[in-house]
C-alpha atoms as a PDB file:
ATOM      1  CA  UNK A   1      25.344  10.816  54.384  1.00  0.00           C
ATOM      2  CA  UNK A   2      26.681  11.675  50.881  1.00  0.00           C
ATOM      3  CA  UNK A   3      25.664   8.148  49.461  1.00  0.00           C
ATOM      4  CA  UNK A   4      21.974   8.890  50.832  1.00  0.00           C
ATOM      5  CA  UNK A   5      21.494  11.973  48.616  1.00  0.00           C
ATOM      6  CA  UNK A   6      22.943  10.527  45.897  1.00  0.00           C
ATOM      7  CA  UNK A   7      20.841   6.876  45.797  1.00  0.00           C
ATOM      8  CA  UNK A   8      17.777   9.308  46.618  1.00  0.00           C
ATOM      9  CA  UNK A   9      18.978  11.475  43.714  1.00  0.00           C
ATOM     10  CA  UNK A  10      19.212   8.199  40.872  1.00  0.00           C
ATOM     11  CA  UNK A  11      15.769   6.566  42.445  1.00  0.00           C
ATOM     12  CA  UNK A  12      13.844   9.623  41.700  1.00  0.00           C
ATOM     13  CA  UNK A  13      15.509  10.577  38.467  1.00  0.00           C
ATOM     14  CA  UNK A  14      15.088   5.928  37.622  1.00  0.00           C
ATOM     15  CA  UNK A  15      11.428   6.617  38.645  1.00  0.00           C
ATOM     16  CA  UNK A  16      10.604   9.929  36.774  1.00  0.00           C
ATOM     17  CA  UNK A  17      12.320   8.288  33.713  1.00  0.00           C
ATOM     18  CA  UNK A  18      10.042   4.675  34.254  1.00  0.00           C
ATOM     19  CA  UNK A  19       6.975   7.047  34.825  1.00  0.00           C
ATOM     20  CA  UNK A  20       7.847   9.004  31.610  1.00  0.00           C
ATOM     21  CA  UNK A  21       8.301   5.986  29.510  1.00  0.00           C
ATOM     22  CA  UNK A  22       4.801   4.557  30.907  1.00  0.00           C
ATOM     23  CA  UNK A  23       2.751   7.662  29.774  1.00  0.00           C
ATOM     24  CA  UNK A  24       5.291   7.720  26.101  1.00  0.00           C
ATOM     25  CA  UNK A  25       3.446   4.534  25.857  1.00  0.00           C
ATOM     26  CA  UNK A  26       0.131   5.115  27.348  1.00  0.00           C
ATOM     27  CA  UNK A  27      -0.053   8.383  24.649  1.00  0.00           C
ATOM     28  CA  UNK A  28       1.193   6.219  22.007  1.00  0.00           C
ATOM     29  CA  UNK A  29      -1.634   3.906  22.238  1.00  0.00           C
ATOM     30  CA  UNK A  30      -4.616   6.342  23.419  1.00  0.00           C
ATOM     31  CA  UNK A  31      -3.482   9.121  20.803  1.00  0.00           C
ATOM     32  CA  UNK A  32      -4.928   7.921  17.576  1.00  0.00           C
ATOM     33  CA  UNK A  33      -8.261   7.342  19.113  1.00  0.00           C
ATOM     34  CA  UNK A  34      -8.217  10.119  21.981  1.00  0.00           C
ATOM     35  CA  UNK A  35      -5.899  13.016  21.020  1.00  0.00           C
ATOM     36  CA  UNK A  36      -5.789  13.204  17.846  1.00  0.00           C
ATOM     37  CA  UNK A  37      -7.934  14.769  15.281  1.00  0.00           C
ATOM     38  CA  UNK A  38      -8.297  11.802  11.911  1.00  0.00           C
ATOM     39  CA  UNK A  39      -6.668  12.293   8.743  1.00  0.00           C
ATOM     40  CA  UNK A  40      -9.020  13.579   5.917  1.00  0.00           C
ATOM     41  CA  UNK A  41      -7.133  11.104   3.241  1.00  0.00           C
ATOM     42  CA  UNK A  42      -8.722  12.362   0.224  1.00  0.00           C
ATOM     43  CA  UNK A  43      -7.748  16.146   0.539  1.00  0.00           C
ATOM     44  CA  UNK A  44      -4.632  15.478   1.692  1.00  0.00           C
ATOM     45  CA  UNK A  45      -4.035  13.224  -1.526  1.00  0.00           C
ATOM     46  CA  UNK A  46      -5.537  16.155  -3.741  1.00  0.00           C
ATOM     47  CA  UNK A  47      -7.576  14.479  -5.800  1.00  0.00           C
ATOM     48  CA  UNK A  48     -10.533  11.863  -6.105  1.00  0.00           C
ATOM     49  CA  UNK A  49      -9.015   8.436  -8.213  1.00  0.00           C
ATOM     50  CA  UNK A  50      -6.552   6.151  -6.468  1.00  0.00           C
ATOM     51  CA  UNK A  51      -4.957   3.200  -8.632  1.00  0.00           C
ATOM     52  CA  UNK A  52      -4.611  -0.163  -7.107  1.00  0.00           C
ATOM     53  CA  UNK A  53      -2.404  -2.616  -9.081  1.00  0.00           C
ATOM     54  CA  UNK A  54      -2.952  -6.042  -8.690  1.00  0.00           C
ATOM     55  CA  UNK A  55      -6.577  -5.123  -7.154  1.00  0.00           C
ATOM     56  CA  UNK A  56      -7.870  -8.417  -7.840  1.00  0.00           C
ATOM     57  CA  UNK A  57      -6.708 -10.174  -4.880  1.00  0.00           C
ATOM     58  CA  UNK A  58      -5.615 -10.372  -1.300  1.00  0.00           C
ATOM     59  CA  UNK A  59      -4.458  -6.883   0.406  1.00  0.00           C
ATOM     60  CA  UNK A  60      -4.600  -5.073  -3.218  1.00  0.00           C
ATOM     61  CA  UNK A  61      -8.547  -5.899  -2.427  1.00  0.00           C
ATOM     62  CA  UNK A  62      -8.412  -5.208   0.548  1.00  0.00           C
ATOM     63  CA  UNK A  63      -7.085  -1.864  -0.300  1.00  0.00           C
ATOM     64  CA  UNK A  64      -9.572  -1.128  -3.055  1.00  0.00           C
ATOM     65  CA  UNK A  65     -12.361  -1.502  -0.444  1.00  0.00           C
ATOM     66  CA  UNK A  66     -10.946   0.689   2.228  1.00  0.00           C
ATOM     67  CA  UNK A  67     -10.319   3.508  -0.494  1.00  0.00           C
ATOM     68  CA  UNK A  68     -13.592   3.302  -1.784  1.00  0.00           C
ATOM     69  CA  UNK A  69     -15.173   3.157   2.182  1.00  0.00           C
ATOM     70  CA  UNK A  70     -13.304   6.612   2.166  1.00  0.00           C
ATOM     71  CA  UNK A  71     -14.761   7.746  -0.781  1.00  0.00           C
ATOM     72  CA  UNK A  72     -12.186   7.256  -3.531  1.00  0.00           C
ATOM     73  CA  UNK A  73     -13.058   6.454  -7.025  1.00  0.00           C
ATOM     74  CA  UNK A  74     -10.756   3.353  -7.865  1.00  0.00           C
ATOM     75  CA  UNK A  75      -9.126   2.298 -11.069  1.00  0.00           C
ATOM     76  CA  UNK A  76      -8.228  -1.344 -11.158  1.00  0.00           C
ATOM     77  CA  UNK A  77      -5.306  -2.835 -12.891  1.00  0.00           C
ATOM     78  CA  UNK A  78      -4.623  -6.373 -13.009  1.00  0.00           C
ATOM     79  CA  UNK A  79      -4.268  -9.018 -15.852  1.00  0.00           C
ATOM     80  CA  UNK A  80      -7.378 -10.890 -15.722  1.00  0.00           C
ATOM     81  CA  UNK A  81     -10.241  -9.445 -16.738  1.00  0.00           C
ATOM     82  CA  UNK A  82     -13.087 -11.742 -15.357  1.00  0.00           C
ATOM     83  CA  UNK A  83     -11.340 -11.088 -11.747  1.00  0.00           C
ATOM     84  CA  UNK A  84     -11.049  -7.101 -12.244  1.00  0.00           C
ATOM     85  CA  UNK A  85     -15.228  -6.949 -13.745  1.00  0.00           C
ATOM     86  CA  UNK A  86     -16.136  -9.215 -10.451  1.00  0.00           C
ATOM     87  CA  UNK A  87     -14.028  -6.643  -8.212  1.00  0.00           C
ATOM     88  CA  UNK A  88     -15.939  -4.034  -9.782  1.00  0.00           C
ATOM     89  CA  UNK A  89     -19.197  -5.641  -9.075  1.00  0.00           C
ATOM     90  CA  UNK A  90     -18.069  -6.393  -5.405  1.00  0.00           C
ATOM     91  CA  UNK A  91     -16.916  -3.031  -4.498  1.00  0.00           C
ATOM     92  CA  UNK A  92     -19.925  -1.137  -6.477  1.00  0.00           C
ATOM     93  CA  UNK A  93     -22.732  -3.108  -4.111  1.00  0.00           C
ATOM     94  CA  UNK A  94     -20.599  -2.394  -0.930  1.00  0.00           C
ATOM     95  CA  UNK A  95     -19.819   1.326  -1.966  1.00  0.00           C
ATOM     96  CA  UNK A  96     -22.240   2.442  -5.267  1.00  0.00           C
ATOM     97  CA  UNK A  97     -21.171   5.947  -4.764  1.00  0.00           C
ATOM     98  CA  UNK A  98     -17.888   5.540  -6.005  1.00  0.00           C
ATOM     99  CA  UNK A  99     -16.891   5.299  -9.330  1.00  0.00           C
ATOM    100  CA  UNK A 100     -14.701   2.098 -10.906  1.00  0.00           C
ATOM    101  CA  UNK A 101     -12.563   1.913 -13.750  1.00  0.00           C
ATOM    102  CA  UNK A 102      -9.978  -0.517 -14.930  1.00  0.00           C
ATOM    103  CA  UNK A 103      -7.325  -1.624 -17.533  1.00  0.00           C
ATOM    104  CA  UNK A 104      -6.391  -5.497 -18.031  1.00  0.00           C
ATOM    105  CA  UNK A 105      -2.331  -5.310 -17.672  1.00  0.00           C
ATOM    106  CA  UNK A 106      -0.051  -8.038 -17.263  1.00  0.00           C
ATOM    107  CA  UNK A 107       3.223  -6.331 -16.054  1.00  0.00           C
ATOM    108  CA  UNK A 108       5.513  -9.254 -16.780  1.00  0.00           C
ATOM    109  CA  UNK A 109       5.245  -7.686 -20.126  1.00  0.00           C
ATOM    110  CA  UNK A 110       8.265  -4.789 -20.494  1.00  0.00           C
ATOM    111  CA  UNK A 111       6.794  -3.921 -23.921  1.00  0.00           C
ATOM    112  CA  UNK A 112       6.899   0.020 -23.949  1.00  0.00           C
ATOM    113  CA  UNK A 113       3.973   0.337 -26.273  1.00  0.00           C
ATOM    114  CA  UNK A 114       1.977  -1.443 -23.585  1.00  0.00           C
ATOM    115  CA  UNK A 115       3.199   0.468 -21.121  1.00  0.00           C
ATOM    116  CA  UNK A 116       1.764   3.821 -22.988  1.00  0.00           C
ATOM    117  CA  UNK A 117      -1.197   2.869 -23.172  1.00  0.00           C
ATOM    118  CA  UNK A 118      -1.984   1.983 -19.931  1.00  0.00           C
ATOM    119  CA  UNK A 119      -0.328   5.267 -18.611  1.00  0.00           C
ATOM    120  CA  UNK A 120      -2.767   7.319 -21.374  1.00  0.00           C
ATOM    121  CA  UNK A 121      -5.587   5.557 -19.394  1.00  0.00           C
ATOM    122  CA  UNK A 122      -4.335   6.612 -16.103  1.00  0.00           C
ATOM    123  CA  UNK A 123      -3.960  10.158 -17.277  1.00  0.00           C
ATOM    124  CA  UNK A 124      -7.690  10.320 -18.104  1.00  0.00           C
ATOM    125  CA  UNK A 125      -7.899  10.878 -14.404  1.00  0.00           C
ATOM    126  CA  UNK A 126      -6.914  13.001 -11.570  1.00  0.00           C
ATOM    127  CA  UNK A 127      -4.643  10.604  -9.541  1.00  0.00           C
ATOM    128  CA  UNK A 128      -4.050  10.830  -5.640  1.00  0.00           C
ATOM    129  CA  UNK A 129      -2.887   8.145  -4.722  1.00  0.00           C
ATOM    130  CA  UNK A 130      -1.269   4.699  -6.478  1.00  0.00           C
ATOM    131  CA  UNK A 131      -1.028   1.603  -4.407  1.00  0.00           C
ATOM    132  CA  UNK A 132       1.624  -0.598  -5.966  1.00  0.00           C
ATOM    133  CA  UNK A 133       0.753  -4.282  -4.918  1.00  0.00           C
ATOM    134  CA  UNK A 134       1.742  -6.235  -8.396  1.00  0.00           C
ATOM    135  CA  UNK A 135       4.987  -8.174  -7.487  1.00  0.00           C
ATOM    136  CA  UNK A 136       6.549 -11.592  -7.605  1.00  0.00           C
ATOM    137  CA  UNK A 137       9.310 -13.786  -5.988  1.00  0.00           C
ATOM    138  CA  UNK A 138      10.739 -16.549  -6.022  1.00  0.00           C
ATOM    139  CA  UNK A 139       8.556 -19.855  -4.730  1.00  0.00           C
ATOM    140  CA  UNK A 140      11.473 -20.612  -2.120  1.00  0.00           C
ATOM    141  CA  UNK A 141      14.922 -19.331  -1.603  1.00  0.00           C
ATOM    142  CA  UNK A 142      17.182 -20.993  -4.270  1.00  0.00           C
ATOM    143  CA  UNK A 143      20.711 -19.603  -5.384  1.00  0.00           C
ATOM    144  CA  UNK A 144      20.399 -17.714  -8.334  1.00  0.00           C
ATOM    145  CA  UNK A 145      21.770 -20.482 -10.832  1.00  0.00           C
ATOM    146  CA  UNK A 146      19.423 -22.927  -9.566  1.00  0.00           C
ATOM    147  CA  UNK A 147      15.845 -20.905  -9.465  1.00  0.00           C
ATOM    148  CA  UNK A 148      13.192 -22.472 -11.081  1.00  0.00           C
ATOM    149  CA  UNK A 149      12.235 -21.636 -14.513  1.00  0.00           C
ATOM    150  CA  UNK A 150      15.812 -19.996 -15.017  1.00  0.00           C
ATOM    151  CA  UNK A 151      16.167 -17.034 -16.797  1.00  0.00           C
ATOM    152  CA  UNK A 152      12.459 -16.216 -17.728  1.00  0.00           C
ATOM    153  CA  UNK A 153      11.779 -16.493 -14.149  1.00  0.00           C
ATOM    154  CA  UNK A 154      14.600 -14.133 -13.182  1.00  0.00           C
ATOM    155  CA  UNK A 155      13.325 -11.822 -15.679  1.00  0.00           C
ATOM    156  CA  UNK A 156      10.028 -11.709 -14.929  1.00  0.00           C
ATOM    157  CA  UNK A 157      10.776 -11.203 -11.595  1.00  0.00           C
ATOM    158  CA  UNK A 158      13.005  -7.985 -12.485  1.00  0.00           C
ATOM    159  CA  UNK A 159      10.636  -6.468 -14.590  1.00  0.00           C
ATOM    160  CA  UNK A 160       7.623  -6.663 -12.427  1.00  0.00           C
ATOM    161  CA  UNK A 161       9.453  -5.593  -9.250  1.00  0.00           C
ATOM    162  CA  UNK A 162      11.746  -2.731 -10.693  1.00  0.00           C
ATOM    163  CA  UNK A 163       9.189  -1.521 -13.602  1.00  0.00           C
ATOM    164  CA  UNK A 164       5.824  -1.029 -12.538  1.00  0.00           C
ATOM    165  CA  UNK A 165       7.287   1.634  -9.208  1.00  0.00           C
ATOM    166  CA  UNK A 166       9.170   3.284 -11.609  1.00  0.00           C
ATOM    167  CA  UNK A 167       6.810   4.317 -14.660  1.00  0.00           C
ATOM    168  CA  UNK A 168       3.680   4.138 -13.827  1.00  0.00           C
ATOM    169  CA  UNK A 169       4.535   6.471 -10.741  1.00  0.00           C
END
């Protein structure tokens, strides 16, 4: 009679703890479109200008166009030119509200002088947010000794990696 209660006792505490774990996940999906109320990103960043490096291409694009759907003005930093005035152009006939600067940088470059003057042009505006997307690796996983393009690539690979996050935030 004992073992009844008790196997009745750990079904119903088993079921109330699968049922639980069913609505956890239920909520979990349903609550960003249902429950909850959408993040105003713009005030919560305080300001109007977000900074995108390497905004030319891929998911720092990408990026650049969903900021500017949400109404941030974008500055552009990457080290081609031609690709940052045809990102311009691109996000300017999707979103002409907005307003789109940008500085030519190639962050391989540890040159401190450089470095100044791109962070004078970023302090011409009121910054919210910065989306760090300039990086590189290596092509394929190599021991260190054996990379290709030795030392400069190693190098490069430090500066634009550990650099960039560190002063232009």
């Amino acid at each position: 009679m004992n073992i009844d209660w008790f196997a009745i006792g750990a079904g119903s505490i088993l079921l109330l703890y699968i049922v639980y774990r069913i609505l956890l996940v239920l909520f979990n999906i349903l609550g960003p479109y249902v429950f909850f109320q959408p993040i105003d990103l713009k005030k919560k960043a305080g300001a109007s200008w977000a900074v995108v490096t390497g905004a030319t291409d891929g998911i720092g694009k990408s990026y650049c166009f969903e900021l500017a759907r949400r109404g941030f003005n974008i500055y552009l930093v990457s080290r081609t030119e031609s690709k940052l005035v045809q990102t311009k152009k691109d996000i300017l006939l999707k979103h002409p509200d907005v307003e789109i600067r940008y500085a030519t940088f190639d962050f391989t470059n540890p040159s401190p002088i450089d470095y100044q003057k791109l962070l004078s042009q970023l302090n011409a505006v009121n910054i919210g947010i910065l989306i760090n997307n300039v990086g590189m690796f290596f092509e394929y996983p190599e021991y260190i000794h054996q990379v290709e393009g030795g030392l400069d690539t190693l190098a490069n690979v430090a500066i634009v990696n550990i650099l960039p996050p560190t002063l232009v935030v």
